[in-house]
PDB file of N, CA and C in Angstrom:
ATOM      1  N   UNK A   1     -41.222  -6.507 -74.917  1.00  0.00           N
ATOM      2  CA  UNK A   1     -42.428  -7.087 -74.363  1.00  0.00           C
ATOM      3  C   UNK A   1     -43.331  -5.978 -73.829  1.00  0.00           C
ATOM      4  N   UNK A   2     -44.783  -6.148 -74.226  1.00  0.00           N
ATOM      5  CA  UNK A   2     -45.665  -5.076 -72.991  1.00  0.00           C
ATOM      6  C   UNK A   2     -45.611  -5.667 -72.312  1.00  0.00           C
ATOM      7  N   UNK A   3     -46.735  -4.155 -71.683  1.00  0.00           N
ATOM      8  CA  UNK A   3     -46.464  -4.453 -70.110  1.00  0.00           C
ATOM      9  C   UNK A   3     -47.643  -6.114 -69.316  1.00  0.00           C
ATOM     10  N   UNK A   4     -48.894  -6.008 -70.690  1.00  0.00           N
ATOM     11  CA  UNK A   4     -49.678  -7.230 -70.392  1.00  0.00           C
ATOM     12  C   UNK A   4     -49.196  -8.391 -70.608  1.00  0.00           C
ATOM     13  N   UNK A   5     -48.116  -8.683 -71.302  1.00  0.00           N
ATOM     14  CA  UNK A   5     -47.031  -9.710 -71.645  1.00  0.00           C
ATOM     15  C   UNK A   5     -46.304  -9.967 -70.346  1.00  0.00           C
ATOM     16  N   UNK A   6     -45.859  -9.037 -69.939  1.00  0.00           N
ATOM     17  CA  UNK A   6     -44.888  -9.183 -68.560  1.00  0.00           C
ATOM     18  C   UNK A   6     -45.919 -10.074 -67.500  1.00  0.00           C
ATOM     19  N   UNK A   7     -46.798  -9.305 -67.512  1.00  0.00           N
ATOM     20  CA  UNK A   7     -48.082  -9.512 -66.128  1.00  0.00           C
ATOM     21  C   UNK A   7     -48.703 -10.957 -66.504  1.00  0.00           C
ATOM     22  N   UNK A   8     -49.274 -11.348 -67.789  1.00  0.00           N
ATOM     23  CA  UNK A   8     -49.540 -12.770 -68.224  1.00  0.00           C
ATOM     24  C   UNK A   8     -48.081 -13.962 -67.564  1.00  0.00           C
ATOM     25  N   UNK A   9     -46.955 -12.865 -67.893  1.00  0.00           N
ATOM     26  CA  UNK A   9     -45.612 -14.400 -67.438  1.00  0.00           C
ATOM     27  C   UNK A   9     -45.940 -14.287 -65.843  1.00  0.00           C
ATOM     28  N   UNK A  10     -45.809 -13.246 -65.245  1.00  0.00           N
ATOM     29  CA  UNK A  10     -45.408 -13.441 -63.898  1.00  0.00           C
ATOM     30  C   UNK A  10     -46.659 -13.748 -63.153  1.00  0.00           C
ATOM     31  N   UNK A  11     -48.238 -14.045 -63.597  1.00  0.00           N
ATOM     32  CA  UNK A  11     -48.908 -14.559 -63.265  1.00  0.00           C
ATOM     33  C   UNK A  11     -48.998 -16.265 -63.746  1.00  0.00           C
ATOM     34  N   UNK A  12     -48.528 -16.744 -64.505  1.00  0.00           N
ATOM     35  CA  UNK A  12     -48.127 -18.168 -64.755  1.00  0.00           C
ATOM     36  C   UNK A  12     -47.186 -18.545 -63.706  1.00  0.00           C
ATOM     37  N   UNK A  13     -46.163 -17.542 -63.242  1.00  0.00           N
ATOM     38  CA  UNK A  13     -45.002 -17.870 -62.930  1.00  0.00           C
ATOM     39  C   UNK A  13     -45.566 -18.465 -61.722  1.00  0.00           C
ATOM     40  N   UNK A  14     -46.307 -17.333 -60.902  1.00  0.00           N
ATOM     41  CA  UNK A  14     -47.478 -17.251 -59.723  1.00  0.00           C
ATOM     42  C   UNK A  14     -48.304 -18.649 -59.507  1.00  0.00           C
ATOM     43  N   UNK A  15     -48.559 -18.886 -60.773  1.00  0.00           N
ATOM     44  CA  UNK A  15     -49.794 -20.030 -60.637  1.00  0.00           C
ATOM     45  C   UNK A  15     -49.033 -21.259 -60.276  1.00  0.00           C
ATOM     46  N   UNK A  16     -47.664 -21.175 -61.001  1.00  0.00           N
ATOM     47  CA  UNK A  16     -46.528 -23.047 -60.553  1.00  0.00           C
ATOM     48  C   UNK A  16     -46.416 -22.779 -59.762  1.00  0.00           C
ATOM     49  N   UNK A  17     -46.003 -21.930 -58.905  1.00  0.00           N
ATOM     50  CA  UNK A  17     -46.024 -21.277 -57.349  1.00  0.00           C
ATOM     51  C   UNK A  17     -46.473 -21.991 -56.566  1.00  0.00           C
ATOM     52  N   UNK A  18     -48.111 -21.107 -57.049  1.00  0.00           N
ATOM     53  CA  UNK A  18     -48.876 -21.951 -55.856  1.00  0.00           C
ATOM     54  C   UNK A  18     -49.284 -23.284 -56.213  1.00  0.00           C
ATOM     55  N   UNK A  19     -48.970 -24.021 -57.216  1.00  0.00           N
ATOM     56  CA  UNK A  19     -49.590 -25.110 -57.328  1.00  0.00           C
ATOM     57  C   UNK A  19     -48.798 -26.198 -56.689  1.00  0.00           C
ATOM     58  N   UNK A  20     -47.317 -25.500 -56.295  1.00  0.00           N
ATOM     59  CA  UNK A  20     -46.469 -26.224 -55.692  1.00  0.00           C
ATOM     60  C   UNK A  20     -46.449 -26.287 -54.208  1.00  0.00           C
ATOM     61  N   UNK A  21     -47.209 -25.022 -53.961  1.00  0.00           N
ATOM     62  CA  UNK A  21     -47.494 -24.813 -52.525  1.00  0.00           C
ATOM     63  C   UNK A  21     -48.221 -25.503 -51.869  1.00  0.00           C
ATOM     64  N   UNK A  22     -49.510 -25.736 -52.864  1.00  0.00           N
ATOM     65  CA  UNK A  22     -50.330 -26.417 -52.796  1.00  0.00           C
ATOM     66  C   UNK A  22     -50.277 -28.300 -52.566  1.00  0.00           C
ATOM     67  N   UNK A  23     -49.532 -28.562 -53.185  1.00  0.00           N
ATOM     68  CA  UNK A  23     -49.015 -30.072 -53.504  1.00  0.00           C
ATOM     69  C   UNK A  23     -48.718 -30.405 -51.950  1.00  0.00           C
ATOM     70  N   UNK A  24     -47.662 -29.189 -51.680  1.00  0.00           N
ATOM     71  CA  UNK A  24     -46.572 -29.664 -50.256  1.00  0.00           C
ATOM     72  C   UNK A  24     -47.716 -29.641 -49.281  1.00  0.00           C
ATOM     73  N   UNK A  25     -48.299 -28.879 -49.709  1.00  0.00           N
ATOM     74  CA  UNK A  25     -49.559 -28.856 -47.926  1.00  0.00           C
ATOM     75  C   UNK A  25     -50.708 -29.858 -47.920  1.00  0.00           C
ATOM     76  N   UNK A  26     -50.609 -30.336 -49.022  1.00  0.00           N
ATOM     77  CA  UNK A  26     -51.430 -31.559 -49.119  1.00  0.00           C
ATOM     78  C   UNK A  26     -50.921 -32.902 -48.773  1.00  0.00           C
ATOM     79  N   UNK A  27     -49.509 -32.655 -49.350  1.00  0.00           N
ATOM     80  CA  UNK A  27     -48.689 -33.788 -49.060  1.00  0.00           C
ATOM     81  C   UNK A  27     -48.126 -34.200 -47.701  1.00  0.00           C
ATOM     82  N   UNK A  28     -48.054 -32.855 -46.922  1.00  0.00           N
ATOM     83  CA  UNK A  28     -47.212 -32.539 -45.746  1.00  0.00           C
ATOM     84  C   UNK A  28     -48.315 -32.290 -44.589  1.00  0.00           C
ATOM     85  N   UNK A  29     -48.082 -31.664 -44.693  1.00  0.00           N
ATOM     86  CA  UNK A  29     -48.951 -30.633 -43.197  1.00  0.00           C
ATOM     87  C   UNK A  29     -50.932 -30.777 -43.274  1.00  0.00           C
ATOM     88  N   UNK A  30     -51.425 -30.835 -44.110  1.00  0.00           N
ATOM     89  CA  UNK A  30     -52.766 -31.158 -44.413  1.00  0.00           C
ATOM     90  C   UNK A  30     -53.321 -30.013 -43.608  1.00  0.00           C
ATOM     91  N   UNK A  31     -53.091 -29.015 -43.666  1.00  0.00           N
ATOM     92  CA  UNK A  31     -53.493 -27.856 -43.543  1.00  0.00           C
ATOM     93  C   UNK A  31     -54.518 -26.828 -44.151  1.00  0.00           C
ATOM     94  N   UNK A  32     -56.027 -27.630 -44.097  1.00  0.00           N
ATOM     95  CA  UNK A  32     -56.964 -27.380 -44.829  1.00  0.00           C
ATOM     96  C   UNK A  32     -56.928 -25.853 -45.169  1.00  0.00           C
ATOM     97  N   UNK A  33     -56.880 -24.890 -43.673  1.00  0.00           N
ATOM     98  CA  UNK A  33     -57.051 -23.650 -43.928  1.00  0.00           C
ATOM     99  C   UNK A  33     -55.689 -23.018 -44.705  1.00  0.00           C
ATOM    100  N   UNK A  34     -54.736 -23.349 -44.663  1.00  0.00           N
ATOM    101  CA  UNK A  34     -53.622 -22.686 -45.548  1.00  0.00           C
ATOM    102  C   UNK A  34     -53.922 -23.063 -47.095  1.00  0.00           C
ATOM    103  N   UNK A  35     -54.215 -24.542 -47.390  1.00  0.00           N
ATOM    104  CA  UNK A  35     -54.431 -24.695 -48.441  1.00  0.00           C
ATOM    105  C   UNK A  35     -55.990 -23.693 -49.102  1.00  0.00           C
ATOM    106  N   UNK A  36     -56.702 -23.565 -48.411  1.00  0.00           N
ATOM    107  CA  UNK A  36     -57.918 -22.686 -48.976  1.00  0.00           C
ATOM    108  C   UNK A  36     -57.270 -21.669 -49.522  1.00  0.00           C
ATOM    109  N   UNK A  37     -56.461 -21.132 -48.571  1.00  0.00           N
ATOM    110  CA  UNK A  37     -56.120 -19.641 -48.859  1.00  0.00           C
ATOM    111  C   UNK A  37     -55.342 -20.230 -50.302  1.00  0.00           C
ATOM    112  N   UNK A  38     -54.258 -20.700 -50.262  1.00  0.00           N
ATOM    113  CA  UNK A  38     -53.603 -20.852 -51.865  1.00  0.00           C
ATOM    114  C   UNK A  38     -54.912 -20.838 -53.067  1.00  0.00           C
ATOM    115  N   UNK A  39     -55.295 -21.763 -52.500  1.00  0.00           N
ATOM    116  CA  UNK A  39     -56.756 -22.268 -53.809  1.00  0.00           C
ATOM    117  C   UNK A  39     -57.579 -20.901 -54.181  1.00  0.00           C
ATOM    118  N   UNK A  40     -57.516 -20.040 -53.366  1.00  0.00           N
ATOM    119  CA  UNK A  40     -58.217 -18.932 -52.851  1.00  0.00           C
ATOM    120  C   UNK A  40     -57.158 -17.917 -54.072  1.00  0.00           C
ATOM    121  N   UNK A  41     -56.116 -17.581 -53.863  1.00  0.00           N
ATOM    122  CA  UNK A  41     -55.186 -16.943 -54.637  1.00  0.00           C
ATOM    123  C   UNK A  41     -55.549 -17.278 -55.674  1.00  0.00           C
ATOM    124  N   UNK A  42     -55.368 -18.777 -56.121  1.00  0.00           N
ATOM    125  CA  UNK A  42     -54.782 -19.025 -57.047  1.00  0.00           C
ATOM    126  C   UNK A  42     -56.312 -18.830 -58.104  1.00  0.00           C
ATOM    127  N   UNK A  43     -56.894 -18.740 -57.713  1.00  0.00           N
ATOM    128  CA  UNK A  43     -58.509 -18.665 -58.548  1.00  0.00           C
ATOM    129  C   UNK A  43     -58.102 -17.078 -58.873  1.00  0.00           C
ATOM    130  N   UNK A  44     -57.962 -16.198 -58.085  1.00  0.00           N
ATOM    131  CA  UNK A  44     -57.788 -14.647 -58.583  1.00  0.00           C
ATOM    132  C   UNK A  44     -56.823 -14.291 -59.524  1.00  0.00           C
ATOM    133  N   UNK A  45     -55.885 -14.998 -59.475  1.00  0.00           N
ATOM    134  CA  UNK A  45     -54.514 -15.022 -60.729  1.00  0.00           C
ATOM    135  C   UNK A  45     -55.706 -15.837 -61.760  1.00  0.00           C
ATOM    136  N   UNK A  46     -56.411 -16.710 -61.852  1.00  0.00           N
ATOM    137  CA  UNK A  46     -56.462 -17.251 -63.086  1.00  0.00           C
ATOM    138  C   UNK A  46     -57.515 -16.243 -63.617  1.00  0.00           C
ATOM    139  N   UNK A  47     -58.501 -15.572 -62.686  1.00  0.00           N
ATOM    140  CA  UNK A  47     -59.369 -14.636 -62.944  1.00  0.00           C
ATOM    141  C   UNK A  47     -58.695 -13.421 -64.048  1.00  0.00           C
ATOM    142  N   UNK A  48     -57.746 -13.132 -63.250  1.00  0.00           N
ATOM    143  CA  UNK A  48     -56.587 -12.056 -63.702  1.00  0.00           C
ATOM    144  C   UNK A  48     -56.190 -12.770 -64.858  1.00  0.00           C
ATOM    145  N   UNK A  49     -55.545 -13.452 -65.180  1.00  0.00           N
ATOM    146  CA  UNK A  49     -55.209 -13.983 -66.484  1.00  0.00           C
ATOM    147  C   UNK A  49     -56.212 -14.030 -67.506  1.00  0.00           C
ATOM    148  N   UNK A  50     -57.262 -14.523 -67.150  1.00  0.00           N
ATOM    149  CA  UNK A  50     -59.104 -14.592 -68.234  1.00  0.00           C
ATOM    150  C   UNK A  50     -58.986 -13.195 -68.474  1.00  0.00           C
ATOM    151  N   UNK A  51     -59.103 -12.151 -67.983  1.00  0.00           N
ATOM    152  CA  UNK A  51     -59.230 -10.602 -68.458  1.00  0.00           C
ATOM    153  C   UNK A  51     -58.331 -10.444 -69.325  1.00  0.00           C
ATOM    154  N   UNK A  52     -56.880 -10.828 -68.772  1.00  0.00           N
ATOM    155  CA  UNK A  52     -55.865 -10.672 -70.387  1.00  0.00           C
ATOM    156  C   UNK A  52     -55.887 -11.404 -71.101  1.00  0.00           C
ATOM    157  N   UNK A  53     -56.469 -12.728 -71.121  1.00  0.00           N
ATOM    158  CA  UNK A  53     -57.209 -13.496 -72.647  1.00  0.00           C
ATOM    159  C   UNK A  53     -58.683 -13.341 -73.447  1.00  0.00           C
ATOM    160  N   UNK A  54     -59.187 -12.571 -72.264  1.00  0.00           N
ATOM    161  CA  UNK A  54     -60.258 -12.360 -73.199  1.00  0.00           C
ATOM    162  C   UNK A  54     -60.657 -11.466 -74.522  1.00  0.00           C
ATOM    163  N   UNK A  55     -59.583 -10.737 -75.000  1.00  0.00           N
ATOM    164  CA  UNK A  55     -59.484  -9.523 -76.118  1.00  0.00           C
ATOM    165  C   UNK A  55     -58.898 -10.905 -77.106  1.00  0.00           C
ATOM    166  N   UNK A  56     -58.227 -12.015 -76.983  1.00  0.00           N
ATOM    167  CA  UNK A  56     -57.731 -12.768 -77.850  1.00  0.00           C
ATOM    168  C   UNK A  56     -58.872 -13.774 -78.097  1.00  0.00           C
ATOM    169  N   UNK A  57     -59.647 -13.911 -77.644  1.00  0.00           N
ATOM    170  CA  UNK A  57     -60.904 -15.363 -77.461  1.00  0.00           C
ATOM    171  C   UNK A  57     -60.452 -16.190 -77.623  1.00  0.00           C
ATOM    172  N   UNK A  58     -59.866 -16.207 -75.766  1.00  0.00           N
ATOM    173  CA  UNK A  58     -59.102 -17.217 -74.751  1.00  0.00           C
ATOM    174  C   UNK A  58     -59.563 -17.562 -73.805  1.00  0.00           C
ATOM    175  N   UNK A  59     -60.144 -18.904 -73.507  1.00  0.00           N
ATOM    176  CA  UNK A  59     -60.402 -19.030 -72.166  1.00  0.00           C
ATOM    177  C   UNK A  59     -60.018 -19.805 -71.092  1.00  0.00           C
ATOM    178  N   UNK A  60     -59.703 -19.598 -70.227  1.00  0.00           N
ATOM    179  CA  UNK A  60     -58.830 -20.911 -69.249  1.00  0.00           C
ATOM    180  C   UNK A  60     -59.723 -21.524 -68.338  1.00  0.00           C
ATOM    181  N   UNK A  61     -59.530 -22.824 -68.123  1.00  0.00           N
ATOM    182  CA  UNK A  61     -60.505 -23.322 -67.369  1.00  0.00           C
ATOM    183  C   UNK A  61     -59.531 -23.973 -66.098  1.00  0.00           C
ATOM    184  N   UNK A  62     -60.226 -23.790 -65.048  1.00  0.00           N
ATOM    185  CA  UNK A  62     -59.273 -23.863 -63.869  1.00  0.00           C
ATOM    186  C   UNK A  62     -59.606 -25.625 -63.081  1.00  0.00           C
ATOM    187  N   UNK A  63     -58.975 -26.882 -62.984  1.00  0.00           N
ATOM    188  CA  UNK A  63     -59.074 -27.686 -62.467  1.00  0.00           C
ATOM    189  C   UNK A  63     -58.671 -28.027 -61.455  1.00  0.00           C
ATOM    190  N   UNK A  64     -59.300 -28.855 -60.724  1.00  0.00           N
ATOM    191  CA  UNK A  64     -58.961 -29.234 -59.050  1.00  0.00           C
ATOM    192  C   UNK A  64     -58.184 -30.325 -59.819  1.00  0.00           C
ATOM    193  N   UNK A  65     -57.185 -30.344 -58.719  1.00  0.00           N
ATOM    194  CA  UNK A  65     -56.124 -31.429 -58.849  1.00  0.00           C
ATOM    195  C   UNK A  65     -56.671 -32.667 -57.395  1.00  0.00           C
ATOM    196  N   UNK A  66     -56.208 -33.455 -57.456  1.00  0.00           N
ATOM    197  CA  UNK A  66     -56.933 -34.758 -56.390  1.00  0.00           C
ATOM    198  C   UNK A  66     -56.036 -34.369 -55.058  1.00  0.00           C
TER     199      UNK A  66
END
């Protein structure tokens, strides 16, 4: 595997992460400002990911979940 192969997985890996992080603090604690910050991350990983799809003409589109 390269090394942009490695960095594409462990930024997916990143993104179920926080999307799980995300879920619980919505679900749980309603912790507007913690949740920003995830939402906040999690936009820079997908940013980061668009740069390593863009040499393939790839584009990801990032959705709010409810």
């Amino acid at each position: 595997m390269s090394t942009r192969q490695i960095r594409i997985a462990e930024l997916i890996g990143n993104l179920e992460k926080l999307a799980q992080l995300i879920d619980l603090h919505k679900q749980t604690t309603r912790n507007a400002s913690m949740i920003k910050q995830y939402e906040f991350k999690r936009k820079e990983f997908v940013d980061e990911l668009q740069g390593h799809f863009k040499p393939l003409c790839l584009r990801l589109e990032l959705t709010e979940t409810a």
